[in-house]
C-alpha atoms as a PDB file:
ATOM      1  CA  UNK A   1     103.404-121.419  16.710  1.00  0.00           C
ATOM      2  CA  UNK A   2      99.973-123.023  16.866  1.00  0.00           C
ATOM      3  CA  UNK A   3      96.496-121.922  16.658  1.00  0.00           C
ATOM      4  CA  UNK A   4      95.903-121.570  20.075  1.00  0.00           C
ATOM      5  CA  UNK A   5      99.186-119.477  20.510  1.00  0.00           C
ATOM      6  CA  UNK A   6      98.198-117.182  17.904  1.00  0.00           C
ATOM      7  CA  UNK A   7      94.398-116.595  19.165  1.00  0.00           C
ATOM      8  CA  UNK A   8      96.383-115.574  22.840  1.00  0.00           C
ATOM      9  CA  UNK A   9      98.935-113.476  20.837  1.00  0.00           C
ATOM     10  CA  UNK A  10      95.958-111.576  19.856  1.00  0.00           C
ATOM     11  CA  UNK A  11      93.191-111.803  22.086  1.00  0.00           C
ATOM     12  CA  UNK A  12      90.748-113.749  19.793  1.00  0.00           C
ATOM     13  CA  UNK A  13      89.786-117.503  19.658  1.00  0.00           C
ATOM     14  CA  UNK A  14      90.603-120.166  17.532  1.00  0.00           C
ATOM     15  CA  UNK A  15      87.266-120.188  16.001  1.00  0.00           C
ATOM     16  CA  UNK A  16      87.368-116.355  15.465  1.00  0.00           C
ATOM     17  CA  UNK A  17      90.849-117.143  13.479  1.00  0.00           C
ATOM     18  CA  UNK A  18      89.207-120.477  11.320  1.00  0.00           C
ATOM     19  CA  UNK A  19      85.828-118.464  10.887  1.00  0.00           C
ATOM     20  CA  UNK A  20      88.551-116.051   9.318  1.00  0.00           C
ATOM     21  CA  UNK A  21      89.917-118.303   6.674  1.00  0.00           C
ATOM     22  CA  UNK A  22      87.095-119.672   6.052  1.00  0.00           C
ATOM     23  CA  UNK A  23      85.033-117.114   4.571  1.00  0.00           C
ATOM     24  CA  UNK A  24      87.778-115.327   3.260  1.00  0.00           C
ATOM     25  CA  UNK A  25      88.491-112.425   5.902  1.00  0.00           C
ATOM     26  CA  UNK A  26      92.294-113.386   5.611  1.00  0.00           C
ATOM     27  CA  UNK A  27      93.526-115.091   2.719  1.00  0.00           C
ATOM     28  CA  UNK A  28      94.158-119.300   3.023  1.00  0.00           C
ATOM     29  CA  UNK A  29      96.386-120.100   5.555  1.00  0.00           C
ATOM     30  CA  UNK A  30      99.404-122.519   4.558  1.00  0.00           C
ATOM     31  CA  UNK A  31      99.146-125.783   5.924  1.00  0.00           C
ATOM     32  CA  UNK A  32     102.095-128.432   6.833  1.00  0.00           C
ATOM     33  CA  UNK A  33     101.520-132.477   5.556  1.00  0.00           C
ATOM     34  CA  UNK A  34      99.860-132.804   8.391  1.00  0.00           C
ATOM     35  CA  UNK A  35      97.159-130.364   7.973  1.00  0.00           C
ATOM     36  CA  UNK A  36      98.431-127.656  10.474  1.00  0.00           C
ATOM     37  CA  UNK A  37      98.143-124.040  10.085  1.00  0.00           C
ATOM     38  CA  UNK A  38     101.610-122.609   9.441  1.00  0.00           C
ATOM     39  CA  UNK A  39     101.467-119.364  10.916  1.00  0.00           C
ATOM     40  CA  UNK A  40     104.200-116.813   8.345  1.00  0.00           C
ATOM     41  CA  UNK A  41     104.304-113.149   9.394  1.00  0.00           C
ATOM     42  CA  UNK A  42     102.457-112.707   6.476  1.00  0.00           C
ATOM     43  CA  UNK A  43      99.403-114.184   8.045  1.00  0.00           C
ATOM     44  CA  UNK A  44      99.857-113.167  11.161  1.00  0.00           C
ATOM     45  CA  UNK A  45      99.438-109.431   9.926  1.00  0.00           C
ATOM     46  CA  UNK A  46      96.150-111.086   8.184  1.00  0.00           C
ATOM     47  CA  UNK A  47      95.107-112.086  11.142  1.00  0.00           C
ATOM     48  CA  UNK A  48      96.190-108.636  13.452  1.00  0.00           C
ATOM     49  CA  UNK A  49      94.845-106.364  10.523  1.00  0.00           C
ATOM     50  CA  UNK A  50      91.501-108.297  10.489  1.00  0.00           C
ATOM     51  CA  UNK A  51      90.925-107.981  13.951  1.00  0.00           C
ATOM     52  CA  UNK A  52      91.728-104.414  13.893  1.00  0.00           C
ATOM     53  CA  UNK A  53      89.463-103.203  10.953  1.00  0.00           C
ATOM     54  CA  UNK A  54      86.527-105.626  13.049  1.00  0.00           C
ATOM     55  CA  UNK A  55      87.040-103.520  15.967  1.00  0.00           C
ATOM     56  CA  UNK A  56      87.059-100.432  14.059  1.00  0.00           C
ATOM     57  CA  UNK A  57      84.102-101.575  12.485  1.00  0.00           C
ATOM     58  CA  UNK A  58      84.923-102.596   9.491  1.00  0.00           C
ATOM     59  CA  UNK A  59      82.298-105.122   7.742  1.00  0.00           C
ATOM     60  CA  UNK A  60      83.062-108.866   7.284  1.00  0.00           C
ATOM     61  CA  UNK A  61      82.305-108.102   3.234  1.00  0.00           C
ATOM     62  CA  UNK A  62      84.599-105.128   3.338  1.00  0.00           C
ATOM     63  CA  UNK A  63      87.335-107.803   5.016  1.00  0.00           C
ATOM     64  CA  UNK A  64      86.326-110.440   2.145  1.00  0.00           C
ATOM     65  CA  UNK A  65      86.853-107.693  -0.369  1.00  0.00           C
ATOM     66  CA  UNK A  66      90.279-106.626   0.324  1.00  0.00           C
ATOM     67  CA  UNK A  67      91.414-110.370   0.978  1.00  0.00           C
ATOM     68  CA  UNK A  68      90.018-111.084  -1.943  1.00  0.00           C
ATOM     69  CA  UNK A  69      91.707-108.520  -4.320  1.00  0.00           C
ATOM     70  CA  UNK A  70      95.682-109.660  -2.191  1.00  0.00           C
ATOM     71  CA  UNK A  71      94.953-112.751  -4.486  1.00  0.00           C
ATOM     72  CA  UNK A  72      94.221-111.813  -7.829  1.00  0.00           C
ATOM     73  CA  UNK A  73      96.556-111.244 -10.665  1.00  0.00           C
ATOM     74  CA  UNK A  74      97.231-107.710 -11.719  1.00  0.00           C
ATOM     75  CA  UNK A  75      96.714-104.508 -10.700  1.00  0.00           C
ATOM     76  CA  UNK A  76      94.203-104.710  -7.244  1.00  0.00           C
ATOM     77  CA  UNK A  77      96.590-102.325  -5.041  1.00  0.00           C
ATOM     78  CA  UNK A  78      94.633 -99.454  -5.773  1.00  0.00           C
ATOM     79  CA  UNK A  79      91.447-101.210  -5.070  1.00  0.00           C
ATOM     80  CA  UNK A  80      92.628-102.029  -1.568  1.00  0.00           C
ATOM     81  CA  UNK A  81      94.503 -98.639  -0.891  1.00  0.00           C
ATOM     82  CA  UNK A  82      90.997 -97.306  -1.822  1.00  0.00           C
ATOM     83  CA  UNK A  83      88.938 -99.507   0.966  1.00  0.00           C
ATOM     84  CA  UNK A  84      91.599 -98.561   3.574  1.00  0.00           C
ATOM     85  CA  UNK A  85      90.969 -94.950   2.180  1.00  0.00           C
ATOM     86  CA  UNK A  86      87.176 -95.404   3.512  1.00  0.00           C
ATOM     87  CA  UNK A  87      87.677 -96.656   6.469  1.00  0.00           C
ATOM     88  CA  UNK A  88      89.727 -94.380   8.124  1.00  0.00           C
ATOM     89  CA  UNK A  89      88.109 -91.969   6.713  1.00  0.00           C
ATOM     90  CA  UNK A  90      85.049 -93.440   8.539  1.00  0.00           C
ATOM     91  CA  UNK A  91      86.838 -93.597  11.647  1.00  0.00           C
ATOM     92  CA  UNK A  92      88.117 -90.513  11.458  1.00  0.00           C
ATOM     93  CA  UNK A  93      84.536 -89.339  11.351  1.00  0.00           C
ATOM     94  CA  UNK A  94      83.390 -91.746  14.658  1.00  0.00           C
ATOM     95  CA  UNK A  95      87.070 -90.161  16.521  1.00  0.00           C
ATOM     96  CA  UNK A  96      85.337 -86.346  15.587  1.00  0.00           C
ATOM     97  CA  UNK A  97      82.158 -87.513  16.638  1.00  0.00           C
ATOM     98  CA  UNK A  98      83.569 -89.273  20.001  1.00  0.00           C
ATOM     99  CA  UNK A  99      85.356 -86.477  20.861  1.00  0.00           C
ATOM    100  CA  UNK A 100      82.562 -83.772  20.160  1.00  0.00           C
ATOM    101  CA  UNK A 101      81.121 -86.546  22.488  1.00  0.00           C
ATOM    102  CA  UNK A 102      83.785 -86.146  25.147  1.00  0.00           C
ATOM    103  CA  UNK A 103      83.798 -82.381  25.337  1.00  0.00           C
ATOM    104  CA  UNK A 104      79.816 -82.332  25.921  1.00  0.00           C
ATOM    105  CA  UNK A 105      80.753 -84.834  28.863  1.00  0.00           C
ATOM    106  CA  UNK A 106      83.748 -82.878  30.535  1.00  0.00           C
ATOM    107  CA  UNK A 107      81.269 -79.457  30.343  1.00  0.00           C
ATOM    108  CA  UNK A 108      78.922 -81.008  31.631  1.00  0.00           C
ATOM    109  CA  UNK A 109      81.050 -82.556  34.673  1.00  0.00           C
ATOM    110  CA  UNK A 110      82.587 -79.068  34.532  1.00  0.00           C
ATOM    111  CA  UNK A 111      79.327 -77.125  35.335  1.00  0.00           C
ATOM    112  CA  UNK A 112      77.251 -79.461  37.077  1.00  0.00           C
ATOM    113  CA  UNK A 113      77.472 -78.307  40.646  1.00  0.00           C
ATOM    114  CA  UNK A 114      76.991 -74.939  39.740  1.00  0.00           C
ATOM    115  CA  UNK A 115      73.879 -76.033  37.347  1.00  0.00           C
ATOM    116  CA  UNK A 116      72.511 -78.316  40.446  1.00  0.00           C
ATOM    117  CA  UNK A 117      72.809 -75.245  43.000  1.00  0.00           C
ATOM    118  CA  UNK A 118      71.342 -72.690  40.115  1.00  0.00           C
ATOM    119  CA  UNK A 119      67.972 -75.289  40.332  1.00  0.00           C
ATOM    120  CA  UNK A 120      68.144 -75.658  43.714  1.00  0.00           C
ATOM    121  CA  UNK A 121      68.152 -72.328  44.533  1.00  0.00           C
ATOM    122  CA  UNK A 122      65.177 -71.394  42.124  1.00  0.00           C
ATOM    123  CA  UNK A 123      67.371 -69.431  39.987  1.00  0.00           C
ATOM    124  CA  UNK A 124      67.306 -71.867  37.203  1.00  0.00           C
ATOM    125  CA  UNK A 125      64.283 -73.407  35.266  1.00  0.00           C
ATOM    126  CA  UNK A 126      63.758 -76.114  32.976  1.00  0.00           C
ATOM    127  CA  UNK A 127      63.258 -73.203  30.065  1.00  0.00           C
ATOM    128  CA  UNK A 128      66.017 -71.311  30.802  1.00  0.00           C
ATOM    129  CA  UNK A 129      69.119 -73.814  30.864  1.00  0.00           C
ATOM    130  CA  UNK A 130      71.299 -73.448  28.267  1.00  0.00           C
ATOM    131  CA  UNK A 131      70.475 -75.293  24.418  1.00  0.00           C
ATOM    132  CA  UNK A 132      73.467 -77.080  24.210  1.00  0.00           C
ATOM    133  CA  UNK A 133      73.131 -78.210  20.276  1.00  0.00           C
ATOM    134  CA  UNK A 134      73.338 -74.324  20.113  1.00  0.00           C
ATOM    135  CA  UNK A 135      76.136 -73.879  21.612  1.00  0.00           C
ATOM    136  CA  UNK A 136      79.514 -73.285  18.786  1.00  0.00           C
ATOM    137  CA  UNK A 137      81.683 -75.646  20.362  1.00  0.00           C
ATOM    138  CA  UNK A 138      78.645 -78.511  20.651  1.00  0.00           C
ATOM    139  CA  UNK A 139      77.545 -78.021  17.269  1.00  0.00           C
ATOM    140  CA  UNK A 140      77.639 -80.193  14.370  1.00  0.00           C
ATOM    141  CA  UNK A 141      79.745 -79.511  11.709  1.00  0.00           C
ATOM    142  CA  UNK A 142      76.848 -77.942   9.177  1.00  0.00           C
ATOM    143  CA  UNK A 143      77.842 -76.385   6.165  1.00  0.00           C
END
C-alpha cells in the first residue's frame, strides 16, 4: 500500500499524512531501501487515530505529546491513558453541549407556527415570549 492509497483509505492527503510524521503527530514511519513509506497496521492506526482526535479537536501539541510518550522507554502508558482521559472528556462536554443545542432547535421547529400565528394575531409581544435560558430543560448545567 502506498501513500496515496492510504490518504484515500482515509479521506486525507498525502501531505496531511507527511505533515504527520513530520512534526511528530504519528510516530516515524518505516521506510523500505528505497525510501518508501511502509505502511504496518501499526501506523495505519497512527494515522486513523490522528485524524480522528483532529476532527474531534484535538490540538496538533496534544497529538505530538502522546506520539511522543509511544516512544520513550518506561512507564508513559499512564501519561497517554491520561490525554485520552481529557479528551473525551472534552468531547463529551461539546456532545452535551450539541445536544442541549439540538433540543433548543427541535422546540423551536416544534412551536414555531404556533409562535408565528401568536405574533400575528397580536396576542404575542416581543416582552412576553418565553426566556428560553430560563427554561429547565434549556438551562445550563449550574451548580
Amino acid at each position: 500500500m502506498n501513500s496515496k492509497d492510504v490518504a484515500k483509505m482515509f479521506g486525507i492527503t498525502v501531505d496531511t499524512i507527511r505533515y504527520y510524521e513530520r512534526v511528530g503527530v504519528i510516530p516515524p514511519i518505516e521506510r523500505e531501501e528505497n525510501g518508501y513509506r511502509i505502511y504496518t497496521k501499526r501506523t495505519l492506526n497512527w494515522i486513523f487515530l490522528a485524524k480522528s482526535l483532529r476532527n474531534a479537536g484535538l490540538s496538533v501539541e496534544s497529538l505530538i505529546e502522546f506520539a511522543s510518550l509511544s516512544q520513550m522507554k518506561g512507564n508513559r502508558r499512564y501519561a497517554q491513558k491520561q490525554i485520552l482521559k481529557d479528551q473525551l472528556q472534552e468531547i463529551d462536554e461539546k456532545i452535551d453541549e450539541i445536544n442541549k443545542t439540538r433540543e433548543l432547535l427541535q422546540y423551536k421547529i416544534d412551536t414555531y407556527d404556533e409562535h408565528i400565528a401568536l405574533f400575528e394575531a397580536g396576542k404575542l409581544s416581543d416582552d412576553q415570549v418565553e426566556e428560553l435560558w430560563k427554561m429547565k430543560h434549556f438551562k445550563n448545567n449550574e451548580t
